[in-house]
N, C-alpha and C. Protein backbone atom coordinates (compact mmCIF):
# COMPACT_ATOMS: atom_id res chain seq x y z
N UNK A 1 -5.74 13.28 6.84
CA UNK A 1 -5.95 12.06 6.09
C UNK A 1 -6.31 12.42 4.65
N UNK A 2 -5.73 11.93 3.61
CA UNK A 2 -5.77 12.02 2.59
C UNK A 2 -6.83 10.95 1.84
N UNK A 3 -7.91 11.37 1.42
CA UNK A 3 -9.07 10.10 0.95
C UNK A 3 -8.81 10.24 -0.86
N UNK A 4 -8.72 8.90 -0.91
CA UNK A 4 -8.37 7.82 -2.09
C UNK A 4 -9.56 7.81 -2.86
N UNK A 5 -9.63 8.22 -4.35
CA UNK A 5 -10.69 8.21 -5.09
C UNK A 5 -10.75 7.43 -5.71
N UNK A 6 -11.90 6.75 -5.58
CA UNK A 6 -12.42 5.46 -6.20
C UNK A 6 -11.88 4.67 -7.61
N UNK A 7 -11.58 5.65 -8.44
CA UNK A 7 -10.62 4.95 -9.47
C UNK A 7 -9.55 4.29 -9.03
N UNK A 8 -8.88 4.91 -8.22
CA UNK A 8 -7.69 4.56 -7.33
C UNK A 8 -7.99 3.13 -6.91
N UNK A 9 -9.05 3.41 -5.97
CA UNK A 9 -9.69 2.16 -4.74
C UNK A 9 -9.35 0.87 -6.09
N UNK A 10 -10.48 1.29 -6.90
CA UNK A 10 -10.18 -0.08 -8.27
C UNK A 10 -9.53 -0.76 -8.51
N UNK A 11 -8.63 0.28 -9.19
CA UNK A 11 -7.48 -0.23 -9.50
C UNK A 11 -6.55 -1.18 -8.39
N UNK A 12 -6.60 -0.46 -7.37
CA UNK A 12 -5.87 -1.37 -6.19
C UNK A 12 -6.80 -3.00 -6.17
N UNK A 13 -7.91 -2.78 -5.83
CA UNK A 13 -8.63 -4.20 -5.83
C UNK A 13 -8.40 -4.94 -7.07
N UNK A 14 -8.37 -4.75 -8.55
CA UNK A 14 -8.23 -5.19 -9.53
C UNK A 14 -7.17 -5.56 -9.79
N UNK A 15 -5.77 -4.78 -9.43
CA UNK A 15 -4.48 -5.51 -9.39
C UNK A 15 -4.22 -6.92 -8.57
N UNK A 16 -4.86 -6.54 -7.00
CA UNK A 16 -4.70 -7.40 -6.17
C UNK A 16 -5.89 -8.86 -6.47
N UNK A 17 -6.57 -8.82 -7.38
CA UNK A 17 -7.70 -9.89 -7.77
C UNK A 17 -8.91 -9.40 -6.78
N UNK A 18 -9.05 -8.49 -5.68
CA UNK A 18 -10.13 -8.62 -5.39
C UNK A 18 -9.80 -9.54 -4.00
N UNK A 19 -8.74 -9.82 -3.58
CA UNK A 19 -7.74 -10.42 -2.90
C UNK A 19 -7.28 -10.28 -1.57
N UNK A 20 -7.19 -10.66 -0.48
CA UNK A 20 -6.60 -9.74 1.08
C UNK A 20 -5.35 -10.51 0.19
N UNK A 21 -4.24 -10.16 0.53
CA UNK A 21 -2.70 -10.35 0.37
C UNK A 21 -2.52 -10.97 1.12
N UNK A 22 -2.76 -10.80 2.53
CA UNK A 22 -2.43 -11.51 2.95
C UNK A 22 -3.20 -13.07 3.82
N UNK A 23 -3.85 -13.12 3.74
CA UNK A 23 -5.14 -14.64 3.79
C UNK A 23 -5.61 -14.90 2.86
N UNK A 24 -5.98 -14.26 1.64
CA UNK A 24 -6.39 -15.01 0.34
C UNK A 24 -7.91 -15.15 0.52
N UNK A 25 -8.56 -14.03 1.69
CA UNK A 25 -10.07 -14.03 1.56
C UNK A 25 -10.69 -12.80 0.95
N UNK A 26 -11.60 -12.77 0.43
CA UNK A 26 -12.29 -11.83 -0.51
C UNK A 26 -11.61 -10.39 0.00
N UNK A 27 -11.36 -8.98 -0.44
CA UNK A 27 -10.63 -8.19 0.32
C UNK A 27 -11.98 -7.27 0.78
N UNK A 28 -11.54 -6.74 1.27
CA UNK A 28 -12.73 -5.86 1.52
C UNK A 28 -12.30 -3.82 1.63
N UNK A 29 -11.36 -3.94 1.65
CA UNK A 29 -10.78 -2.78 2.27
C UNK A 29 -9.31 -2.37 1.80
N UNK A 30 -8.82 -1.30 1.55
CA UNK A 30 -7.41 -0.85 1.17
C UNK A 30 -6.75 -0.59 2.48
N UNK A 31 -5.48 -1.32 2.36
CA UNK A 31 -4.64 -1.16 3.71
C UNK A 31 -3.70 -0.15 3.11
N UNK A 32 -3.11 0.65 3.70
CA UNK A 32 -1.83 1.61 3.58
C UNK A 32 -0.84 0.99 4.26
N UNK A 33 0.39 0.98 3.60
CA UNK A 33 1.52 -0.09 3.95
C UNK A 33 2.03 1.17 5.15
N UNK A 34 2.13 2.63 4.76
CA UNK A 34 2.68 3.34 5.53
C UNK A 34 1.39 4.47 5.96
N UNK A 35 0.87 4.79 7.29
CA UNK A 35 -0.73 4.92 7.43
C UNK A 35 -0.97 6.10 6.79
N UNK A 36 -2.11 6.43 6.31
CA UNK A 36 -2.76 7.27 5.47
C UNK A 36 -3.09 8.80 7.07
N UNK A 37 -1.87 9.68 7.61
CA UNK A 37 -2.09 10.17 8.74
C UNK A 37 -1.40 11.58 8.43
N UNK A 38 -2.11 12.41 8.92
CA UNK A 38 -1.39 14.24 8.38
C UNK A 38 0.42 14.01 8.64
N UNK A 39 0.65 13.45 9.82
CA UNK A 39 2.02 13.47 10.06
C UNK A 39 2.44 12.68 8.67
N UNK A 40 2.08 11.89 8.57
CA UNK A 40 3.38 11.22 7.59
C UNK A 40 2.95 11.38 6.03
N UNK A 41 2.05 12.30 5.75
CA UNK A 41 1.79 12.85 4.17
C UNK A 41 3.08 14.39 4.56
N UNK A 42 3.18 14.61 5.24
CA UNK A 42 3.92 15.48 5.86
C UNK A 42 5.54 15.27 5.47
N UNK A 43 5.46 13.95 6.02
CA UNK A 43 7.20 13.61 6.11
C UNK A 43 7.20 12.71 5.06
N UNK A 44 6.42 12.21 4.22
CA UNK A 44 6.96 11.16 3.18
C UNK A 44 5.90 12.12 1.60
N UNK A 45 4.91 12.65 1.87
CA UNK A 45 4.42 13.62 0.77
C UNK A 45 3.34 12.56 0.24
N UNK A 46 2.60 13.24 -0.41
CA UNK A 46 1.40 12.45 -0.70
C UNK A 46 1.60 11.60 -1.30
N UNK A 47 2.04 12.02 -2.43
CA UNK A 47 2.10 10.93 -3.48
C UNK A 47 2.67 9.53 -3.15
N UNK A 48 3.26 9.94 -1.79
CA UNK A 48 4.07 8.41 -1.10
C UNK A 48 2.68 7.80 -0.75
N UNK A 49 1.86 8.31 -0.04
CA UNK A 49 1.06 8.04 1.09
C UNK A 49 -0.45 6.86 -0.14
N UNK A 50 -0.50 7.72 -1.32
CA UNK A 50 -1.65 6.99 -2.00
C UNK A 50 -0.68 6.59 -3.39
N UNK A 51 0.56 6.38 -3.28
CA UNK A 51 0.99 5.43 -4.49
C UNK A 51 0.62 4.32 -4.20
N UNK A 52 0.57 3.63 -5.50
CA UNK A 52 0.01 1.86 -5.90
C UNK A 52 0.84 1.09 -4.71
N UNK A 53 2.12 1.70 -4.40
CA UNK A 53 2.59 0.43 -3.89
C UNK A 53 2.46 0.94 -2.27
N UNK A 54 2.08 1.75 -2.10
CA UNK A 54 1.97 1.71 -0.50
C UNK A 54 0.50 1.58 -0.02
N UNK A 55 -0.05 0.88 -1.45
CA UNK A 55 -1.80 0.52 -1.13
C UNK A 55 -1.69 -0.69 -1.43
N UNK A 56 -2.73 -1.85 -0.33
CA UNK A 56 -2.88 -2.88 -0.91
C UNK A 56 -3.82 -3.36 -0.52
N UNK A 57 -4.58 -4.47 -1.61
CA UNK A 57 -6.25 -4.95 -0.66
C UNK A 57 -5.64 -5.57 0.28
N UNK A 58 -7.24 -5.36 1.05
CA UNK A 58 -6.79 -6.67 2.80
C UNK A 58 -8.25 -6.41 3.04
N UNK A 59 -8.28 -7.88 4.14
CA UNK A 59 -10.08 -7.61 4.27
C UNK A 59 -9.50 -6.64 5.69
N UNK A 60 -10.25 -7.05 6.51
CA UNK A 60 -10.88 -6.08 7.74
C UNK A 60 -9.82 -6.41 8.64
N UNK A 61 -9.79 -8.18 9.08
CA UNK A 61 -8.93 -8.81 9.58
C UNK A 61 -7.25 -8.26 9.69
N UNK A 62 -6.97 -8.55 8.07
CA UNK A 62 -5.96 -8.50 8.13
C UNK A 62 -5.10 -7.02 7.69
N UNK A 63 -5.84 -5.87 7.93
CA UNK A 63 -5.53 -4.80 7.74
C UNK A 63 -4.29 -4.08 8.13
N UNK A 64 -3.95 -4.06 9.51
CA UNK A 64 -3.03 -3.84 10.55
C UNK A 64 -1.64 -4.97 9.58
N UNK A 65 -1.49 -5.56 9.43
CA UNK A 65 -0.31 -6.59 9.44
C UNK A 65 0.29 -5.88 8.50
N UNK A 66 -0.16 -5.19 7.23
CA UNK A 66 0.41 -4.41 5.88
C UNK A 66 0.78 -3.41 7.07
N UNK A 67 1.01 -2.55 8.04
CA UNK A 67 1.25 -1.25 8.69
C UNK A 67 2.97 -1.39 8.81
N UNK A 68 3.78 -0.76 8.22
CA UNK A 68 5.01 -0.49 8.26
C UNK A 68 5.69 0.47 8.83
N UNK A 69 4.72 0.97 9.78
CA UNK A 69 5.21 2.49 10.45
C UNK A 69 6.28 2.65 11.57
N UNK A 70 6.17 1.04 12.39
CA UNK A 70 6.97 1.14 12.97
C UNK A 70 8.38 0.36 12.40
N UNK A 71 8.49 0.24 11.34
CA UNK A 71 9.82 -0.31 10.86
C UNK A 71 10.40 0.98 9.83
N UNK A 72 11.27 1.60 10.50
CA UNK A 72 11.26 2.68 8.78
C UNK A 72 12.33 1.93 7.88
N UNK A 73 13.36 1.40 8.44
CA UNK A 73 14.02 0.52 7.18
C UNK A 73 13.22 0.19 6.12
N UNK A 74 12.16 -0.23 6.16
CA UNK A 74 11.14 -0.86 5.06
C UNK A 74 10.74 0.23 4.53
N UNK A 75 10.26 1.21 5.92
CA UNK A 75 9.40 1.81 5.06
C UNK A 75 10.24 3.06 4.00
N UNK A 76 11.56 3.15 4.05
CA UNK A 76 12.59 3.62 3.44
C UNK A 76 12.97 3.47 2.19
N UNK A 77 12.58 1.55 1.94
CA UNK A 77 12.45 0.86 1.07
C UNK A 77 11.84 1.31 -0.10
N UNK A 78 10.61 1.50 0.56
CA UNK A 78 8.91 1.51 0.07
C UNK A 78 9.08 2.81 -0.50
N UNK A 79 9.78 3.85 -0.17
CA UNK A 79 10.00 5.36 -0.70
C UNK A 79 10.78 4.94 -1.98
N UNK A 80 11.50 4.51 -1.68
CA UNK A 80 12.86 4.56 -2.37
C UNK A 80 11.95 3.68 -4.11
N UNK A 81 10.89 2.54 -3.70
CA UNK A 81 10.67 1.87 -4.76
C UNK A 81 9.28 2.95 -5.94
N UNK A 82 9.24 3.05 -4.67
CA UNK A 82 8.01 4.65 -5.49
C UNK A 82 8.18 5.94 -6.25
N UNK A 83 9.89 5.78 -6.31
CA UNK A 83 11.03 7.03 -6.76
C UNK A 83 11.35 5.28 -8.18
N UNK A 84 11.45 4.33 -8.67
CA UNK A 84 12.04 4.01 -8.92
C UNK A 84 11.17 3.73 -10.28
N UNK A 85 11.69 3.19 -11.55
CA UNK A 85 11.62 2.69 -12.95
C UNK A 85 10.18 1.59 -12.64
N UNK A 86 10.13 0.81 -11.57
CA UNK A 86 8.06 -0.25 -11.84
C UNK A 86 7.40 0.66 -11.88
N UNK A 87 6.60 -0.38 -12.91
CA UNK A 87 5.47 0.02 -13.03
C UNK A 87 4.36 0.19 -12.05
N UNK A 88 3.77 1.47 -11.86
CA UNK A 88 2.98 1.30 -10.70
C UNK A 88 1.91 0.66 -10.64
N UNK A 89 1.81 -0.23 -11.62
CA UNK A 89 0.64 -1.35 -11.01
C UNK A 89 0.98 -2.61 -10.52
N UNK A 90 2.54 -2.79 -10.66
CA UNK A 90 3.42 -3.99 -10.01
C UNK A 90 2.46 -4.59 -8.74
N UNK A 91 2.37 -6.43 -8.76
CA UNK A 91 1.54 -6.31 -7.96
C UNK A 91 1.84 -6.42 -7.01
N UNK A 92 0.93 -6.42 -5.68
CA UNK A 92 1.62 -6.38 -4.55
C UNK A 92 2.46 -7.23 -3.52
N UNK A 93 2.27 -8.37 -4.58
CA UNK A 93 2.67 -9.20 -4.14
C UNK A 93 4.57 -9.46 -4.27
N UNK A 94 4.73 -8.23 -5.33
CA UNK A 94 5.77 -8.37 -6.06
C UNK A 94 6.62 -7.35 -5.02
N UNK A 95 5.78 -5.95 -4.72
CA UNK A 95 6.28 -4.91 -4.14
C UNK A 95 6.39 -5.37 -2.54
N UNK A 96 5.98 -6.77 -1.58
CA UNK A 96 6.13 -7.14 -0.58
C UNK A 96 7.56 -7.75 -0.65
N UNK A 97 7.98 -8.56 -1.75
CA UNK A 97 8.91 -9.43 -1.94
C UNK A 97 10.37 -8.09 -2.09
N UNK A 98 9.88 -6.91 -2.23
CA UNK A 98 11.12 -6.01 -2.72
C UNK A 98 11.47 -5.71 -0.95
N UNK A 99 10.58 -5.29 -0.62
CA UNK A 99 10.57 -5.03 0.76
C UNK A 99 10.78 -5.55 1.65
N UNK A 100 11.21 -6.93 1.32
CA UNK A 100 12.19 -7.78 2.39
C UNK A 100 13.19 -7.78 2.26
């Protein structure tokens, strides 16, 4: 597991308002769209694993629902947009909408 340094953490909450993405209640917690796990810093490389867009607030609740592990089409996506020209503070709301 690769742990996320607090500038990081920030920035993620500050893009997202401080926000779960997905319920719109205070966030509490950084979800990893693709899980933060030795295997898949492995097969997708770090920089996949703690880029902006494969982090997003969520409270506690809704943590699990951001998990893309079992879809790799998306999560193929999600590589492919982290290789690409946005800006990595695009918000996440923007980087969900690419990923459909």
């Amino acid at each position: 597991m690769i742990k996320l340094n607090d500038t990081k953490r920030l920035q993620v909450f500050s893009r997202d308002n401080y926000t779960c993405q997905k319920c719109g209640k205070p966030a509490t917690e950084i979800a990893h769209r693709i899980a933060n796990t030795k295997s898949n810093a492995t097969t997708y490389g770090k920089n996949v694993i703690n880029h902006p867009f494969n982090l997003v607030a969520s409270c506690q609740k809704c943590n699990d629902y951001f998990n893309i592990g079992n879809k790799p089409e998306i999560a193929k996506k999600l590589v492919e947009l982290t290789k690409s020209n946005l800006h990595k503070w695009t918000m996440a709301s923007e980087i969900e909408r690419r990923l459909k």
